[in-house]
Protein backbone atom coordinates (compact mmCIF):
# COMPACT_ATOMS: atom_id res chain seq x y z
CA UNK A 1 0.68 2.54 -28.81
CA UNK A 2 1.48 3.73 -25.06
CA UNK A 3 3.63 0.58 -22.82
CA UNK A 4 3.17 0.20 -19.32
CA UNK A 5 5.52 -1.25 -17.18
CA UNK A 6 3.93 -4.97 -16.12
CA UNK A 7 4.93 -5.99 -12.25
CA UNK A 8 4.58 -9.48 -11.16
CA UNK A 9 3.31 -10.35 -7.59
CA UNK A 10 4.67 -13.35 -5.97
CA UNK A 11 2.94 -13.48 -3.07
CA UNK A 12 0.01 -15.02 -1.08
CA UNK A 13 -3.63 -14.51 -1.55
CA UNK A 14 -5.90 -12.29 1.55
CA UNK A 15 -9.13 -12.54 1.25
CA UNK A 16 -9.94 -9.50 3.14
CA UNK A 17 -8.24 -8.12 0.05
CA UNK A 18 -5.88 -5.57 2.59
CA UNK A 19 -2.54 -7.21 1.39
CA UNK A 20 -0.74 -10.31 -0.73
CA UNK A 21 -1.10 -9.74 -4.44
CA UNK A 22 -4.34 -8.10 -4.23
CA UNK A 23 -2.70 -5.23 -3.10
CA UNK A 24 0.52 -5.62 -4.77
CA UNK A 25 -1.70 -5.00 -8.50
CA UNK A 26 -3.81 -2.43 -7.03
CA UNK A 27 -0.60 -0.19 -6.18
CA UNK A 28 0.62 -1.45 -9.75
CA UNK A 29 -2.27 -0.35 -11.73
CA UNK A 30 -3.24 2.93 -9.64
CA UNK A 31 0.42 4.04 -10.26
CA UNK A 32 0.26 3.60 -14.11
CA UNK A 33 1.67 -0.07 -14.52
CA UNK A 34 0.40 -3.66 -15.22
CA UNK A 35 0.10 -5.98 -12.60
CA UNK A 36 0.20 -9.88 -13.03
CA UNK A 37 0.09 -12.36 -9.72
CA UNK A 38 1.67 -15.56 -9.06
CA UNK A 39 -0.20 -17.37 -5.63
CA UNK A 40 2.38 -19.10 -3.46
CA UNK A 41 -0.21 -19.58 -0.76
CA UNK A 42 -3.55 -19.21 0.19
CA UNK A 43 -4.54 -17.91 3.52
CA UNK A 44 -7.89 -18.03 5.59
CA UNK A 45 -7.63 -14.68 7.39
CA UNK A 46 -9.88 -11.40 7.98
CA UNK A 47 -9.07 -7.88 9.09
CA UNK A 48 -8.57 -9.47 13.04
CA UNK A 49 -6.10 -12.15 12.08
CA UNK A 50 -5.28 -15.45 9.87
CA UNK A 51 -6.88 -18.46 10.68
CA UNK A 52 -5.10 -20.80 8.43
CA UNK A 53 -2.21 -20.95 6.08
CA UNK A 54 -2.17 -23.41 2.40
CA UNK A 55 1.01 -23.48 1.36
CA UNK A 56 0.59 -23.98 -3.11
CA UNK A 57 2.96 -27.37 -4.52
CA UNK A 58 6.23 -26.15 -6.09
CA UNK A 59 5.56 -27.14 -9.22
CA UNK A 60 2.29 -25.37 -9.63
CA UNK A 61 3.80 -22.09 -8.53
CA UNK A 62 6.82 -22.24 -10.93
CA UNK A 63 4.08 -23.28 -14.22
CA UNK A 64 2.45 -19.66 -13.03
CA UNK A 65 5.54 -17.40 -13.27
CA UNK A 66 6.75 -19.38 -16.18
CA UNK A 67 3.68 -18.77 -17.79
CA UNK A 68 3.77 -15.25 -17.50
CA UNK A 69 7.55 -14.47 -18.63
CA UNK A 70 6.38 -16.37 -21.75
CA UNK A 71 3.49 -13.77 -22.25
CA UNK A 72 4.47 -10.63 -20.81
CA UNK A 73 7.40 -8.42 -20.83
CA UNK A 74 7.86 -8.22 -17.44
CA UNK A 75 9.74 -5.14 -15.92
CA UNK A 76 10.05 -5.97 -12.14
CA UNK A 77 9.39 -8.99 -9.71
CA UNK A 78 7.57 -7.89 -6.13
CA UNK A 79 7.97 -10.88 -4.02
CA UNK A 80 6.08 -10.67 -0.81
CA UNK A 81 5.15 -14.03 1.11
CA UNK A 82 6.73 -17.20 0.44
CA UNK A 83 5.76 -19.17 3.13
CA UNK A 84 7.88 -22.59 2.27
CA UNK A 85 11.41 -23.30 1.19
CA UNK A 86 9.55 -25.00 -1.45
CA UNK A 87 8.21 -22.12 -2.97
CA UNK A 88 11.46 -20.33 -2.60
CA UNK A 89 12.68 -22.69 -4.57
CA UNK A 90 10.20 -22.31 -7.36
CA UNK A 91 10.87 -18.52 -7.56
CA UNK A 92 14.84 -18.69 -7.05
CA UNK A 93 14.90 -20.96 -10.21
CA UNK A 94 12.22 -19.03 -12.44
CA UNK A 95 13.93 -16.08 -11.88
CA UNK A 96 17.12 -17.22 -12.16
CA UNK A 97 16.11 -18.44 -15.92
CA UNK A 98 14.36 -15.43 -16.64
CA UNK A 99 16.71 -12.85 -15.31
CA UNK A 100 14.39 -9.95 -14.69
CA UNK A 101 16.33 -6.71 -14.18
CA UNK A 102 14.32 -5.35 -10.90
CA UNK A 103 13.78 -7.53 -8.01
CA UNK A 104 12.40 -6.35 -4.61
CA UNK A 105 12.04 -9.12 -1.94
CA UNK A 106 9.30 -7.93 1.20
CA UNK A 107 10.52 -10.52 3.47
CA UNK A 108 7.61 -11.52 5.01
CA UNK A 109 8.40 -13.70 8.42
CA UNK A 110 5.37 -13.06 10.22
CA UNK A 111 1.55 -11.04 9.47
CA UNK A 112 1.17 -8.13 11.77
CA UNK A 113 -1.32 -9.70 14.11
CA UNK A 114 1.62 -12.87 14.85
CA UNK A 115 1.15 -15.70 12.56
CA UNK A 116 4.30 -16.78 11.29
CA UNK A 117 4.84 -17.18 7.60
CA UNK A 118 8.20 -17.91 7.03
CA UNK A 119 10.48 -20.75 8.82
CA UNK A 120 14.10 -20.24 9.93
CA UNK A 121 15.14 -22.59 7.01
CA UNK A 122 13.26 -20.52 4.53
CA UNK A 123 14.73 -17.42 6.01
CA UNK A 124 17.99 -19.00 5.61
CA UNK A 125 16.94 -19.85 2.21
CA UNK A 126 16.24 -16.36 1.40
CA UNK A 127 19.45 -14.99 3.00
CA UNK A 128 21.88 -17.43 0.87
CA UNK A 129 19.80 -17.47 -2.48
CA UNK A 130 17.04 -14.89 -3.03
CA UNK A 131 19.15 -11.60 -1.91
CA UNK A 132 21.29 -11.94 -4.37
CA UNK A 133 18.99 -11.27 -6.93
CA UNK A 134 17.45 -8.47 -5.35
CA UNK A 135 17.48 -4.43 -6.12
CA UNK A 136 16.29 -4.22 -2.88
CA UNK A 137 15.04 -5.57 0.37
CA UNK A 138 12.15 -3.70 2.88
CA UNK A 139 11.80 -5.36 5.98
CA UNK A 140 9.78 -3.88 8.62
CA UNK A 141 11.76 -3.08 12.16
CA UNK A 142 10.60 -6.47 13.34
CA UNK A 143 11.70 -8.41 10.52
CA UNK A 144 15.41 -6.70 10.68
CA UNK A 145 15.99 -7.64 14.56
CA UNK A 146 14.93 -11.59 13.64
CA UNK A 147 17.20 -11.40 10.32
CA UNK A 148 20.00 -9.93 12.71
CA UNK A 149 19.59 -12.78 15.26
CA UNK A 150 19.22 -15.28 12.66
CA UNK A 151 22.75 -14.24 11.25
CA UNK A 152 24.40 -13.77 15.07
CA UNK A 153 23.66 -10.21 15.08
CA UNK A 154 21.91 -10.51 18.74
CA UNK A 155 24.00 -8.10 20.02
CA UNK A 156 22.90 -5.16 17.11
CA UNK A 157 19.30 -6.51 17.15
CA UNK A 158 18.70 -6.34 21.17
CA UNK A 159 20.25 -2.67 20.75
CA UNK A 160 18.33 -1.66 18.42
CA UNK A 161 15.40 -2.80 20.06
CA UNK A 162 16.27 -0.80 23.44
CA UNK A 163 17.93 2.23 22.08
CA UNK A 164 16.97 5.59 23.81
CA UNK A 165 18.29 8.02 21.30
CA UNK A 166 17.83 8.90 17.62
CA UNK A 167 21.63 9.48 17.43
CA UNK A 168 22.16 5.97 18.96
CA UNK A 169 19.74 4.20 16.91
CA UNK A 170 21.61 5.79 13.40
CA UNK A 171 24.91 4.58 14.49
CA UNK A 172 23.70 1.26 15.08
CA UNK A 173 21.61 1.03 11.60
CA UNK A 174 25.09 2.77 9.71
CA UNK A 175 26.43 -0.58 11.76
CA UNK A 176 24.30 -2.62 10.55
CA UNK A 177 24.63 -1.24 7.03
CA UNK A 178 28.28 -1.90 7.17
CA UNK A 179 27.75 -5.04 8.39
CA UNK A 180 25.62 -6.05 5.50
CA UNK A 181 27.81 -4.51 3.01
CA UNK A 182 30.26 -6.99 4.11
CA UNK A 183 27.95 -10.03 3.16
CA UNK A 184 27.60 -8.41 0.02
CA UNK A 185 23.72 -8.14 1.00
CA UNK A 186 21.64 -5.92 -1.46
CA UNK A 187 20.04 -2.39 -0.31
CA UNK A 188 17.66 -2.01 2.56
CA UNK A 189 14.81 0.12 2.96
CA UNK A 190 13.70 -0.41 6.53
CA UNK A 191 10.28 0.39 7.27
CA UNK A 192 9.50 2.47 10.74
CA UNK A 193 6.34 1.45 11.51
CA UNK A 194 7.42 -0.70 14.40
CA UNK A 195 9.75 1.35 16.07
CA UNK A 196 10.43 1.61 19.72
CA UNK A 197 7.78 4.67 21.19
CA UNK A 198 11.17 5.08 22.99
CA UNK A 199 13.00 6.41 19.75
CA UNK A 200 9.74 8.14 18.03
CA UNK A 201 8.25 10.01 20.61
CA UNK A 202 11.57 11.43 21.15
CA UNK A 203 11.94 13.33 17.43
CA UNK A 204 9.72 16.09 17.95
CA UNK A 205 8.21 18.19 20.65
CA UNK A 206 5.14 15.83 21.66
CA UNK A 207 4.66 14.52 17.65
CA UNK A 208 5.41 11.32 16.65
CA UNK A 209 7.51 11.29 13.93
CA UNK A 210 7.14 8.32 11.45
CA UNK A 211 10.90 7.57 9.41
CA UNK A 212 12.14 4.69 7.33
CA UNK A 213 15.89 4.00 6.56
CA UNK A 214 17.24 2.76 3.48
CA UNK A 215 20.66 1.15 4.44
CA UNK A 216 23.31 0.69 0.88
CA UNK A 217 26.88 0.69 0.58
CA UNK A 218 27.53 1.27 4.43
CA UNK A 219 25.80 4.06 4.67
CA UNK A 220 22.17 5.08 5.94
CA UNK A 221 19.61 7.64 4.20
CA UNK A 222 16.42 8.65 6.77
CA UNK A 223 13.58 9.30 5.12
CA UNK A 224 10.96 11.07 7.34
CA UNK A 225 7.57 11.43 7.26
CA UNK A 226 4.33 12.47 9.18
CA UNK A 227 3.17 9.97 11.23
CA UNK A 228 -0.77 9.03 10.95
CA UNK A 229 -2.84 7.68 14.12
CA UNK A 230 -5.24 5.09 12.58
CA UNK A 231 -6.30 1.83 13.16
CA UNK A 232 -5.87 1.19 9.01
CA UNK A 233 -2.67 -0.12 8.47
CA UNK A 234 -3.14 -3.21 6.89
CA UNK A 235 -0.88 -3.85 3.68
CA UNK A 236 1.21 -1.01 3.77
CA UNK A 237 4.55 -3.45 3.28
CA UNK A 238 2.91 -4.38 0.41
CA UNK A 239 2.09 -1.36 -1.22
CA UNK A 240 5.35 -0.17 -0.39
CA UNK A 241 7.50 -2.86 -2.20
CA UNK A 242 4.86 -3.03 -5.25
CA UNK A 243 5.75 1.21 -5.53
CA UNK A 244 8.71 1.35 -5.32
CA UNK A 245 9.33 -2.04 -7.90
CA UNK A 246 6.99 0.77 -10.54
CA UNK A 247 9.20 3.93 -9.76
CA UNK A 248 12.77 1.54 -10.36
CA UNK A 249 11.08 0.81 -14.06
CA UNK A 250 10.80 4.75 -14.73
CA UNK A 251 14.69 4.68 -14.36
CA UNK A 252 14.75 6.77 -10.86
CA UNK A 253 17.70 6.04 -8.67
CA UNK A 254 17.12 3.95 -5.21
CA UNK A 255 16.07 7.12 -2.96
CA UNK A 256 14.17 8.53 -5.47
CA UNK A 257 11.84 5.45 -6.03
CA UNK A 258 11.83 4.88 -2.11
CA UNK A 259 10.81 8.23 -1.65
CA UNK A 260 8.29 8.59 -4.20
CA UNK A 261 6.72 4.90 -2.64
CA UNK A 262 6.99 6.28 0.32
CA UNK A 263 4.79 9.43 -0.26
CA UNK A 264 2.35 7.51 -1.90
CA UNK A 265 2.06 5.15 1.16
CA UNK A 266 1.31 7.78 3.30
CA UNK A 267 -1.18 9.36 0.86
CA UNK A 268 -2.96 6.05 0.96
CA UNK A 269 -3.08 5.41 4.58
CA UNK A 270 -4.29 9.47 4.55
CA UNK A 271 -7.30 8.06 2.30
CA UNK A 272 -8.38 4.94 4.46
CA UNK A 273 -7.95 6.96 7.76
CA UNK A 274 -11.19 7.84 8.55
CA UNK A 275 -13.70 4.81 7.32
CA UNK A 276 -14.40 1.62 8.92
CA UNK A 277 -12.93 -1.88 7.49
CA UNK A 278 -13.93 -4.63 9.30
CA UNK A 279 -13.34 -5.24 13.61
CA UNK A 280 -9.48 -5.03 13.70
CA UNK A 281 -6.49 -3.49 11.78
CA UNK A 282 -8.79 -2.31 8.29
CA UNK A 283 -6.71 -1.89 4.71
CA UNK A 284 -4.93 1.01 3.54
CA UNK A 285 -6.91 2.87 0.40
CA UNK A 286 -4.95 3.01 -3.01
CA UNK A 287 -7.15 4.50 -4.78
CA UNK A 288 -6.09 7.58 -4.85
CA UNK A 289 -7.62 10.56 -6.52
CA UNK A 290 -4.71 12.62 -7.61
CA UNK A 291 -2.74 9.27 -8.57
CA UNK A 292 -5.75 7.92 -10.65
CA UNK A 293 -5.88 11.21 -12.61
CA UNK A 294 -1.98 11.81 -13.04
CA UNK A 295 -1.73 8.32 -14.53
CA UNK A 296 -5.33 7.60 -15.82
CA UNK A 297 -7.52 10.40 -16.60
CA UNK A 298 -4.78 13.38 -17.06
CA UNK A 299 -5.59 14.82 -21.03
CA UNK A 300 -8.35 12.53 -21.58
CA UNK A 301 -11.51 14.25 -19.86
């Protein structure tokens, strides 16, 4: 009998089913793994914003992960929204017992449309306790400038932020990825969604040119891509982390699996480009057709 990689989900729950865990076990199954959730919070929230934020008790959130190590042989740990110090807590000392050998941490500070879901202490939290335990981390652009400030970085994040060059902007990410490498921070795979229009509109001869960065051992790798106009963005971050935790438990190396995620994001976004979700920023589509029959339906039609 076949074995799939299982991925857990620690994350919150949407119910416009765009991101959280939702679409953390949609990625996982679509791409040929298991995916088990563990709820940290539950949010009221469409495709035009969150309305409201329940944060789960501690205790309740570490019985579900326990719960699951005891049942499943779990080969990576997504962690997406954590919303509370509390619940950082809860999945700091789970995993800690249960030693799972991929982690990748989607830190999560605030949704796209500006709610904030994760305080300074809980960011602190994460810096001193969670990344340590982590393969890898994938901000957005966003969430590296506040992680900068928050560690004294202004300097590097305002930069950033105002660069007018793509030459400029790699030196300062190879600074910041020295700078990490000092703390003795884990990999970082910086998603480019929110770049400065300064710094994109700049690659190409009137294209915009989408590109992420993965920042490890001082050094930066760009990983370009096309860039697709659409107003369905919604839980790409998600997706993102949740593919590339799958491709680390086929045994490819860091760029590969970001890589391979990263294609599969934009082949997903490609899918949901065209239809209508809702009145604001509609879900990315995983369900895609080549994926579902490499990993489902290949030699059994």
């Amino acid at each position: 009998m076949s074995k799939k990689p299982t991925i857990l989900s620690i994350a919150g729950f949407d119910g416009s089913c765009g991101a959280g865990v939702v679409a953390d076990v949609n990625t996982a199954r679509v791409l040929g793994a298991h995916g088990v959730a563990v709820l940290t919070c539950v949010t009221a929230q469409n495709t035009t914003g969150i309305k409201e934020v329940f944060p789960l008790p501690e205790k309740l959130i570490r019985d579900q992960i326990e719960s699951l190590f005891e049942d499943f042989d779990i080969s990576a740990v997504k962690i997406g929204v954590l919303y509370s110090k509390s619940a950082a807590l809860a999945v700091v000392g789970t995993l800690e017992k249960f030693k799972p050998k991929f982690v990748v941490l989607d830190p999560v500070i605030s949704s796209s449309s500006g709610t904030r879901l994760a305080c300074k202490e809980t960011i602190n939290f994460l810096c001193k306790k969670v990344f340590p335990m982590c393969s890898l981390v994938t901000p957005n652009f966003l969430e590296l400038c506040m992680l900068l400030r928050l560690l004294g970085k202004d300097k590097f994040a305002n930069d950033l932020e105002n660069s007018k060059s793509r030459k400029h902007f790699e030196d300062l990410y190879m600074a910041v990825s020295a700078f990490f490498l000092d703390l003795d921070f884990p990999p970082f795979f910086v998603k480019g969604g929110h770049l400065p229009l300064s710094i994109i509109s700049k690659l190409t001869n009137e294209k915009l040119v989408h590109f992420d960065a993965l920042l490890f051992d001082g050094s930066v790798d760009i990983l370009e891509q096309n860039r697709i106009k659409t107003n369905n963005s919604h839980g790409t971050g998600c997706t993102l982390s949740t593919a590339i935790s799958v491709e680390l438990c086929r045994n490819k190396t860091l760029r590969d699996a970001v890589k391979t995620a990263q294609e599969f994001v934009f082949r997903s976004i490609l899918l949901a480009r065209e239809v209508k979700f809702g009145n604001g920023s509609g879900p990315i589509d995983q369900f895609v057709p080549d994926y579902l029959f490499k990993y489902h339906l290949k030699g059994k039609l």
